[in-house]
N, C-alpha and C. Protein backbone atom coordinates (compact mmCIF):
# COMPACT_ATOMS: atom_id res chain seq x y z
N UNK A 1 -5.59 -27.70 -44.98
CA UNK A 1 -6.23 -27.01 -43.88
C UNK A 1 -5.22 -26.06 -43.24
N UNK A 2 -5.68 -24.57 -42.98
CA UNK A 2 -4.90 -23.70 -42.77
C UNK A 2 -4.47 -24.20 -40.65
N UNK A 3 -3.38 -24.28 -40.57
CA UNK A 3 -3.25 -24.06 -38.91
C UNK A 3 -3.04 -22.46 -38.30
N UNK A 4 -4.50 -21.99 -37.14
CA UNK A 4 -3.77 -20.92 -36.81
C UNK A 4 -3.05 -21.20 -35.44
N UNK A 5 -2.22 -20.18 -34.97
CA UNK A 5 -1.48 -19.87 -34.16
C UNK A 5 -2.15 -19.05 -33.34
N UNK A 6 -1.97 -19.23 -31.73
CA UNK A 6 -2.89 -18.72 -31.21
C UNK A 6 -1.75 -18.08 -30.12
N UNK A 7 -1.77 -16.55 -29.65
CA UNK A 7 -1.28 -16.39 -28.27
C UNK A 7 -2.49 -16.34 -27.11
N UNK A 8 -1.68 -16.37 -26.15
CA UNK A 8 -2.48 -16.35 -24.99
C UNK A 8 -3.20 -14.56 -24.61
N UNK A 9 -3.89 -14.18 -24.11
CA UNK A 9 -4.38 -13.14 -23.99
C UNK A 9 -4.68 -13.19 -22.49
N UNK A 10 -5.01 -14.06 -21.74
CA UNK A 10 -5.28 -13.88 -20.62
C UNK A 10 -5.48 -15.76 -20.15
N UNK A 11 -5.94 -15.63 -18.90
CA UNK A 11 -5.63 -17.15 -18.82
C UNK A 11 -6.21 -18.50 -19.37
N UNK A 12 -7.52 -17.75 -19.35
CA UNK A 12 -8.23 -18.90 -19.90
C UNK A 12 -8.77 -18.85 -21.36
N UNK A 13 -8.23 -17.27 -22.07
CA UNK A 13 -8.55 -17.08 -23.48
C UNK A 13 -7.25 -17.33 -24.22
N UNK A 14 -7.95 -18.00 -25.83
CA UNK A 14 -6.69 -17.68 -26.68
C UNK A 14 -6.83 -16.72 -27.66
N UNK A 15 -6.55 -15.91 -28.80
CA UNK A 15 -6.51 -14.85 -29.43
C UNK A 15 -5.73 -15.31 -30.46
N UNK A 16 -6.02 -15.16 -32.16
CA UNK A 16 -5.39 -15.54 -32.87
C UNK A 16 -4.15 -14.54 -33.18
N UNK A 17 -3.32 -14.73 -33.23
CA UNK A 17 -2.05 -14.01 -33.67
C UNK A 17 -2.74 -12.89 -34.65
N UNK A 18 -2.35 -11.70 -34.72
CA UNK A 18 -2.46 -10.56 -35.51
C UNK A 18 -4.04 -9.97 -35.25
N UNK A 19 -4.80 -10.44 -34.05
CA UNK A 19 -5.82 -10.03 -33.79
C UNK A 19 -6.10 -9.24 -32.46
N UNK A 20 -6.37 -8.23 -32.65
CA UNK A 20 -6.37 -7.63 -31.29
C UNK A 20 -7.48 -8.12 -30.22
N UNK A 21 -6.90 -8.49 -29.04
CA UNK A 21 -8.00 -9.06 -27.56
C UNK A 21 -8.90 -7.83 -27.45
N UNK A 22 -10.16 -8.17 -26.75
CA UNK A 22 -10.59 -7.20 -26.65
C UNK A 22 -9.84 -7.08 -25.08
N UNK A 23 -9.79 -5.57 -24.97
CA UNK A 23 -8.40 -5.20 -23.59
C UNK A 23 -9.55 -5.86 -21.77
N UNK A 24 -8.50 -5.96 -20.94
CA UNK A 24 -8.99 -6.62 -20.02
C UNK A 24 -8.31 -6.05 -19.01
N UNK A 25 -9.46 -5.25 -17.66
CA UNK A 25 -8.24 -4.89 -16.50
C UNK A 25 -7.88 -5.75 -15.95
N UNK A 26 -8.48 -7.40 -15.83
CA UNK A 26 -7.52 -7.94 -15.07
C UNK A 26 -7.54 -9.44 -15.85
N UNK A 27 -6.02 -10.01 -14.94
CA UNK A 27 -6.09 -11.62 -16.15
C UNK A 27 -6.99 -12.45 -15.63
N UNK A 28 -7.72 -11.83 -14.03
CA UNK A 28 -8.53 -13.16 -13.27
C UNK A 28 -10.14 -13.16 -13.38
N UNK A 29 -10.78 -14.46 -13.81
CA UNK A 29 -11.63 -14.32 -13.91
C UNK A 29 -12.67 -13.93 -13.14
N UNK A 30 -12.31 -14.10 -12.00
CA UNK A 30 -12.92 -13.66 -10.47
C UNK A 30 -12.80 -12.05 -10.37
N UNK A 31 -11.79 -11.83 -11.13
CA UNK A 31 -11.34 -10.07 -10.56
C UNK A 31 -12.45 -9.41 -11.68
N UNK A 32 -12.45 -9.72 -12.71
CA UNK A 32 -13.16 -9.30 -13.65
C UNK A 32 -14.51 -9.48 -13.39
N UNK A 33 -14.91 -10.48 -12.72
CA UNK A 33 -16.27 -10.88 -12.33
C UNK A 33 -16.98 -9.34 -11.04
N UNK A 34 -15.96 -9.55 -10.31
CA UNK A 34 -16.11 -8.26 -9.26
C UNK A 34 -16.01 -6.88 -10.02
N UNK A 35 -14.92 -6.99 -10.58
CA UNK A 35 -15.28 -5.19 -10.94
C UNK A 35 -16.75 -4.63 -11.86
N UNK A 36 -17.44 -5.57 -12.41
CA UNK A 36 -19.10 -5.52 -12.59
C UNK A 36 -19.38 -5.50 -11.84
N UNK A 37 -19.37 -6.29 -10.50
CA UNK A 37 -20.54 -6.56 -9.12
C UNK A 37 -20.43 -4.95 -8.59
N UNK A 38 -19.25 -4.80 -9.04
CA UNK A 38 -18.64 -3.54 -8.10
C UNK A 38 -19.62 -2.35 -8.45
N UNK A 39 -20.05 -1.99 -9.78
CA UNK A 39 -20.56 -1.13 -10.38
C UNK A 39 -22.26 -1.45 -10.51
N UNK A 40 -23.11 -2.09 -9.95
CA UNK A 40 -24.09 -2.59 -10.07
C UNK A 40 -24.98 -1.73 -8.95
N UNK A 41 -25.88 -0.77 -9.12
CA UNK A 41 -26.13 0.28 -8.54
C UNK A 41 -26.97 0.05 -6.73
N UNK A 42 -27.10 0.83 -5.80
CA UNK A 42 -27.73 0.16 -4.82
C UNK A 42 -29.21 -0.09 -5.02
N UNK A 43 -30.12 -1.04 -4.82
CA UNK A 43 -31.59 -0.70 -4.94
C UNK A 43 -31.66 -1.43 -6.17
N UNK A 44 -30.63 -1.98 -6.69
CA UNK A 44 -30.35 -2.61 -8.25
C UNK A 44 -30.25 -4.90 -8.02
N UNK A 45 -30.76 -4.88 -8.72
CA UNK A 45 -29.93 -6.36 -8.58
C UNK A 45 -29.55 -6.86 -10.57
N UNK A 46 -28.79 -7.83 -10.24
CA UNK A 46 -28.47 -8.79 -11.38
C UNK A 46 -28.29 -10.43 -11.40
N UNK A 47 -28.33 -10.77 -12.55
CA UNK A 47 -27.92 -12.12 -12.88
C UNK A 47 -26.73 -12.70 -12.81
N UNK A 48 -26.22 -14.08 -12.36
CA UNK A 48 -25.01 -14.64 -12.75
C UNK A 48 -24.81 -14.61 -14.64
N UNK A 49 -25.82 -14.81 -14.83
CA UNK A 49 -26.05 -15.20 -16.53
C UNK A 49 -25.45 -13.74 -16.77
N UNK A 50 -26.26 -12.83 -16.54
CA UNK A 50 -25.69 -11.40 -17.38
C UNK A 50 -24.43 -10.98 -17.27
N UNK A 51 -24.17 -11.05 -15.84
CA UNK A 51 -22.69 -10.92 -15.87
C UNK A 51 -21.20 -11.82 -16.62
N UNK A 52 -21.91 -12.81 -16.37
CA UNK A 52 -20.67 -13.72 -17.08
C UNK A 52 -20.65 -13.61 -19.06
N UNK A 53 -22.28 -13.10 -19.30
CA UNK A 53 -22.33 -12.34 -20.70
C UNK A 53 -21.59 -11.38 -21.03
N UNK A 54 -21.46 -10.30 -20.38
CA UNK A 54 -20.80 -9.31 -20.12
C UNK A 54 -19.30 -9.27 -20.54
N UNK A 55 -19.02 -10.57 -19.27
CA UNK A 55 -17.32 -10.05 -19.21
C UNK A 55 -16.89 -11.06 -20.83
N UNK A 56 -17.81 -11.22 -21.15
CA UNK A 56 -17.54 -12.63 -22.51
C UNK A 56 -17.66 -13.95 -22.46
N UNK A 57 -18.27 -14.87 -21.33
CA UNK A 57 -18.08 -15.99 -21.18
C UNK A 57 -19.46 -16.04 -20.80
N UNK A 58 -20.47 -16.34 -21.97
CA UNK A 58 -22.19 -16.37 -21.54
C UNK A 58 -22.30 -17.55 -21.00
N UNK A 59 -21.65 -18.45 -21.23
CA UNK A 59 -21.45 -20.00 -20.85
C UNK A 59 -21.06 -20.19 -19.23
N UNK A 60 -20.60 -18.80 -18.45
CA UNK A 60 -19.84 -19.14 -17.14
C UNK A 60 -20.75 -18.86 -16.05
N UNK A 61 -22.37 -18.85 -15.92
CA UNK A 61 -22.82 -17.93 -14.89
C UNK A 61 -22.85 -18.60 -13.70
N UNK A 62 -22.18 -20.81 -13.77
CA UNK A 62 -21.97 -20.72 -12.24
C UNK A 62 -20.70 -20.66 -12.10
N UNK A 63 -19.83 -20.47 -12.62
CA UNK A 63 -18.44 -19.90 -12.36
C UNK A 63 -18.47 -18.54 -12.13
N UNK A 64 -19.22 -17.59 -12.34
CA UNK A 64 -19.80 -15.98 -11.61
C UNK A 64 -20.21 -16.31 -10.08
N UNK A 65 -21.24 -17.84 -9.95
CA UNK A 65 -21.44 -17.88 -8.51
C UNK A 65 -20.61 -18.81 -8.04
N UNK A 66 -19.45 -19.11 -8.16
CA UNK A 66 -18.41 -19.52 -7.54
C UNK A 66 -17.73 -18.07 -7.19
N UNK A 67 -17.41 -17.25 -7.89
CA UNK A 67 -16.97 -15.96 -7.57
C UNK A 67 -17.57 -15.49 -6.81
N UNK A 68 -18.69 -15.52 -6.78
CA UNK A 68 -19.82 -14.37 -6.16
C UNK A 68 -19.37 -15.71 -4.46
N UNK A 69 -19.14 -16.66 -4.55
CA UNK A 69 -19.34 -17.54 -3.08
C UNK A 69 -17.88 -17.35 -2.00
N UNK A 70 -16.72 -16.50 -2.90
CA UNK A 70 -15.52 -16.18 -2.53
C UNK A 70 -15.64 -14.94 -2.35
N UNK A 71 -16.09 -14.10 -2.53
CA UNK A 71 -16.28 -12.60 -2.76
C UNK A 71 -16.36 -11.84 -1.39
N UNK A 72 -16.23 -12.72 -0.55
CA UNK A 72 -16.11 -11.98 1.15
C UNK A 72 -14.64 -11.67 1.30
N UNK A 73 -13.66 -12.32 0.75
CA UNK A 73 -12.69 -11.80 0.82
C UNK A 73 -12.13 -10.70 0.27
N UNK A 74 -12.54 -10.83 -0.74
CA UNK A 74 -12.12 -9.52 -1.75
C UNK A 74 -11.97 -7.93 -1.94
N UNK A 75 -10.90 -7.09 -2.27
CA UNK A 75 -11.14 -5.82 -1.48
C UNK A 75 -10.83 -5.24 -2.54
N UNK A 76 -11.38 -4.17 -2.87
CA UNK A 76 -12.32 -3.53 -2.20
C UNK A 76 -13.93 -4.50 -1.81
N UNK A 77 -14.89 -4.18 -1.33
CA UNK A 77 -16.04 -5.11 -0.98
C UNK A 77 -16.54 -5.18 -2.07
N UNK A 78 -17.51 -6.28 -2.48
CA UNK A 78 -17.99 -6.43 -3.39
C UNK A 78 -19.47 -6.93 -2.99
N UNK A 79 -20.30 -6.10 -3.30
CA UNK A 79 -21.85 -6.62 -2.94
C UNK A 79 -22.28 -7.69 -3.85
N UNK A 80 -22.42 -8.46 -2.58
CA UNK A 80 -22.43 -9.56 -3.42
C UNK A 80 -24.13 -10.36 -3.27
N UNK A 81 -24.62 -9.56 -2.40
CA UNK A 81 -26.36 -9.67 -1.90
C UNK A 81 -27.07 -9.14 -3.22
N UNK A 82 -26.24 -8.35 -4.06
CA UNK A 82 -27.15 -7.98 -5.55
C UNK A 82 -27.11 -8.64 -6.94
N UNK A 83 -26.66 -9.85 -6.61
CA UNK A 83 -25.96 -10.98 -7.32
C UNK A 83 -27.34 -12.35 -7.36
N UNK A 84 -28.61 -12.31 -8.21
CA UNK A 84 -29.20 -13.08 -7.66
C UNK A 84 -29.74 -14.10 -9.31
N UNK A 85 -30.18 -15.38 -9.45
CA UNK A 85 -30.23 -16.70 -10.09
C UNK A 85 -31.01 -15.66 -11.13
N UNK A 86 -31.39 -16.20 -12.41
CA UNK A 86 -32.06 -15.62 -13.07
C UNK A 86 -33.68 -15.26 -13.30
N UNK A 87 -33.77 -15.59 -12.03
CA UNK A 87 -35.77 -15.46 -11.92
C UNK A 87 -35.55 -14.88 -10.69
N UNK A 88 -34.75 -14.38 -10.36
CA UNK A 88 -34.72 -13.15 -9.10
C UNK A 88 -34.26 -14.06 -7.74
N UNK A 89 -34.08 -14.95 -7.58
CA UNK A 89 -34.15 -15.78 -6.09
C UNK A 89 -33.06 -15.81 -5.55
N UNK A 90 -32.62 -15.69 -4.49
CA UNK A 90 -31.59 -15.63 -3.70
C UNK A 90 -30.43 -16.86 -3.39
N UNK A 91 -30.34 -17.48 -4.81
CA UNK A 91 -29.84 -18.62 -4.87
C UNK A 91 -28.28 -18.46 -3.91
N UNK A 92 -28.28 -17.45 -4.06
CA UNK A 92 -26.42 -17.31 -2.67
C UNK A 92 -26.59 -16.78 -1.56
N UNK A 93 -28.07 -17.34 -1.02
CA UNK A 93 -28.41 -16.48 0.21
C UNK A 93 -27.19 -17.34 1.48
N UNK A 94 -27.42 -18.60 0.98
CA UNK A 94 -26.47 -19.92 2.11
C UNK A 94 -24.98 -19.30 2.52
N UNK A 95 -24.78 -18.79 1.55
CA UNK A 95 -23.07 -18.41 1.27
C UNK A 95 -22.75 -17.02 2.63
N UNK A 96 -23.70 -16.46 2.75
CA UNK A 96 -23.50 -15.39 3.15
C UNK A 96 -23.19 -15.92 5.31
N UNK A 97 -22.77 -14.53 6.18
CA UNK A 97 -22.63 -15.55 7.40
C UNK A 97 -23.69 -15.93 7.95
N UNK A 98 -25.00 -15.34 8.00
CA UNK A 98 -26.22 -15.76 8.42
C UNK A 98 -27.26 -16.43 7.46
N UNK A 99 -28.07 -16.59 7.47
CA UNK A 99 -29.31 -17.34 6.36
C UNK A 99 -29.94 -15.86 5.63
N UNK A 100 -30.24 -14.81 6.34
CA UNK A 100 -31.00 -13.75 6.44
C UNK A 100 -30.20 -12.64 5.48
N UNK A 101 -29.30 -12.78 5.76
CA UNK A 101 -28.10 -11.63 5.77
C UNK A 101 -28.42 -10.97 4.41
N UNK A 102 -28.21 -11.82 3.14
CA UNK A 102 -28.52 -11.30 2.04
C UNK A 102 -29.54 -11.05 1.52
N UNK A 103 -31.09 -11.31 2.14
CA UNK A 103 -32.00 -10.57 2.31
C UNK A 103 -32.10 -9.29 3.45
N UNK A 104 -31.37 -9.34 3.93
CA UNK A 104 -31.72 -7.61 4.54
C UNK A 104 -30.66 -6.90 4.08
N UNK A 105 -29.73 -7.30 3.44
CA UNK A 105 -28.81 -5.98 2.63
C UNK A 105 -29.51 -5.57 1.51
N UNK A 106 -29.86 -6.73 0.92
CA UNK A 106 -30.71 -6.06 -0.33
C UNK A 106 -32.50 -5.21 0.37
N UNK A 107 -32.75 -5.88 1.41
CA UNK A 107 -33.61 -4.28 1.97
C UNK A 107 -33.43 -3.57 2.69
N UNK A 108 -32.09 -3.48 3.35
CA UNK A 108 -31.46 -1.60 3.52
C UNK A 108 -31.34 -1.04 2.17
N UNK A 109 -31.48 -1.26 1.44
CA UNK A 109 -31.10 -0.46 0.01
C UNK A 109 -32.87 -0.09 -0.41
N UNK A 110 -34.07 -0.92 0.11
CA UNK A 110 -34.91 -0.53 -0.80
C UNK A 110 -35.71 -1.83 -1.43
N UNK A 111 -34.82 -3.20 -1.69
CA UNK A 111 -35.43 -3.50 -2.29
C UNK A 111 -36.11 -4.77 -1.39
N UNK A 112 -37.64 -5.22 -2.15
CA UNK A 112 -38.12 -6.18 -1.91
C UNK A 112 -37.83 -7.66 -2.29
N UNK A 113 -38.09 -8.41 -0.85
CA UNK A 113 -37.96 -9.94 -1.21
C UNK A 113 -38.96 -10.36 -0.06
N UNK A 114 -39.46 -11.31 -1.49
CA UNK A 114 -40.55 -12.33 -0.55
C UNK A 114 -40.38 -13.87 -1.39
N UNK A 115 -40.52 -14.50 -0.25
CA UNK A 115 -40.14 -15.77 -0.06
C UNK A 115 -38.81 -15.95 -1.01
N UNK A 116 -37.76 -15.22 -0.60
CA UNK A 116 -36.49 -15.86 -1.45
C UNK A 116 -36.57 -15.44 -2.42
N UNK A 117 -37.29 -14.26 -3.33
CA UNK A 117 -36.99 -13.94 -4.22
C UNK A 117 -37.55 -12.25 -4.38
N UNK A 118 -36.69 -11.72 -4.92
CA UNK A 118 -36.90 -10.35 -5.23
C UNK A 118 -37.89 -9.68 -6.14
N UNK A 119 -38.67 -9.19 -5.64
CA UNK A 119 -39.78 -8.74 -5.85
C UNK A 119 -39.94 -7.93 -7.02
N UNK A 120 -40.67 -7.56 -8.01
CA UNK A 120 -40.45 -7.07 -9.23
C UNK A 120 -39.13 -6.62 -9.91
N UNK A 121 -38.61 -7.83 -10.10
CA UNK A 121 -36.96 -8.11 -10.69
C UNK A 121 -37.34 -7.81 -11.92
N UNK A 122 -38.00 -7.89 -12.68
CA UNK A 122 -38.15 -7.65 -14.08
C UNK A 122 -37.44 -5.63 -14.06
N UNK A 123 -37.98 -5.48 -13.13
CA UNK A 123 -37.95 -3.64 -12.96
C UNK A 123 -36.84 -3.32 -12.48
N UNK A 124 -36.49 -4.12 -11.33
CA UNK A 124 -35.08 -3.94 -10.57
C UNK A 124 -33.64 -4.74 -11.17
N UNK A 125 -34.07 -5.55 -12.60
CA UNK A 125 -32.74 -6.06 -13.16
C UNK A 125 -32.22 -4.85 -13.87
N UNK A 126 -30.77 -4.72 -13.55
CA UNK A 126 -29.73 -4.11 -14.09
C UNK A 126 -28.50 -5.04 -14.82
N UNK A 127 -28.64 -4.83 -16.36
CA UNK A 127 -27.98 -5.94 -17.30
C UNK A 127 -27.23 -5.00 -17.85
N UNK A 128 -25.61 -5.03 -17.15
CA UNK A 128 -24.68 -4.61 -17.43
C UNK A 128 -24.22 -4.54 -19.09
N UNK A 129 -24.84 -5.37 -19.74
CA UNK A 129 -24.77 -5.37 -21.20
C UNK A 129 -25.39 -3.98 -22.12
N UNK A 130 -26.05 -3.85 -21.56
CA UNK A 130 -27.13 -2.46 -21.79
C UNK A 130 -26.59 -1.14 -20.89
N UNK A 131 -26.26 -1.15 -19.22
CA UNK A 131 -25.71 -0.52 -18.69
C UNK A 131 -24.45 -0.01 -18.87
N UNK A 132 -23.65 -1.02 -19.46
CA UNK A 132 -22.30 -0.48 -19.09
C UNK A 132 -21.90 -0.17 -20.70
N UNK A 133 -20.82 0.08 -21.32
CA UNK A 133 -20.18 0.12 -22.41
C UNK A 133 -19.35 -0.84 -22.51
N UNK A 134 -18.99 -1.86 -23.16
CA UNK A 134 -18.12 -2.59 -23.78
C UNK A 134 -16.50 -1.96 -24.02
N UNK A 135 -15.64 -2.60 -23.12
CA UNK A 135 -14.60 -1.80 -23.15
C UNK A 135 -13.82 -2.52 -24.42
């Protein structure tokens, strides 16, 4: 049985020796998680699932809302009210400082929510997989 050798590529990936990573602006999974949120248009929402597809880890989308539950600190800002469960619902509405809060950011922008969930999400999902290019 052949053993490979693996370097590290970033923190939580390994990469087999003589194989190129695919490149990464940052080593944190949180930072990487934001610079998608970052680019996610206004009037737009998304998934934890899509995003954590995205950055390569389809397996991580509540480790996206662990990110997405820290994300008040983070700077530049990161909208994090366009960040919603995969059937549209405002599963990180708690996180935010009021109950409300992340329903009325997401309708200064435009969009609808009723009862906790965003209103023709099928139309208003933006899946960075399709949106963005694969760096």
């Amino acid at each position: 049985m052949k053993k490979t050798v693996y370097q590290r590529t970033t923190k939580s990936q390994k990469q087999p020796l003589g194989k190129t990573a695919l490149p990464h602006r940052n080593d944190s999974f949180f930072e990487s998680v934001y610079d998608v949120v970052r680019l996610i248009p206004k009037g737009r929402v998304t998934s934890f699932g899509a995003i954590a597809a995205y950055i390569g880890t389809r397996l991580s989308a509540r480790m996206v809302g662990w990110a997405m539950n820290s994300a008040g600190s983070a700077f530049p800002p990161v909208p994090a009210h366009r960040v919603v469960n995969r059937n549209g619902m405002l599963t990180g509405k708690h996180h935010f400082a009021t109950p409300t809060l992340m329903e009325d950011l997401l309708k200064s922008e435009g969009v609808k929510v009723k009862n906790d969930t965003v209103v023709n999400f099928d139309k208003l999902f933006w899946d960075p997989s399709l949106e963005l290019e694969i760096e």
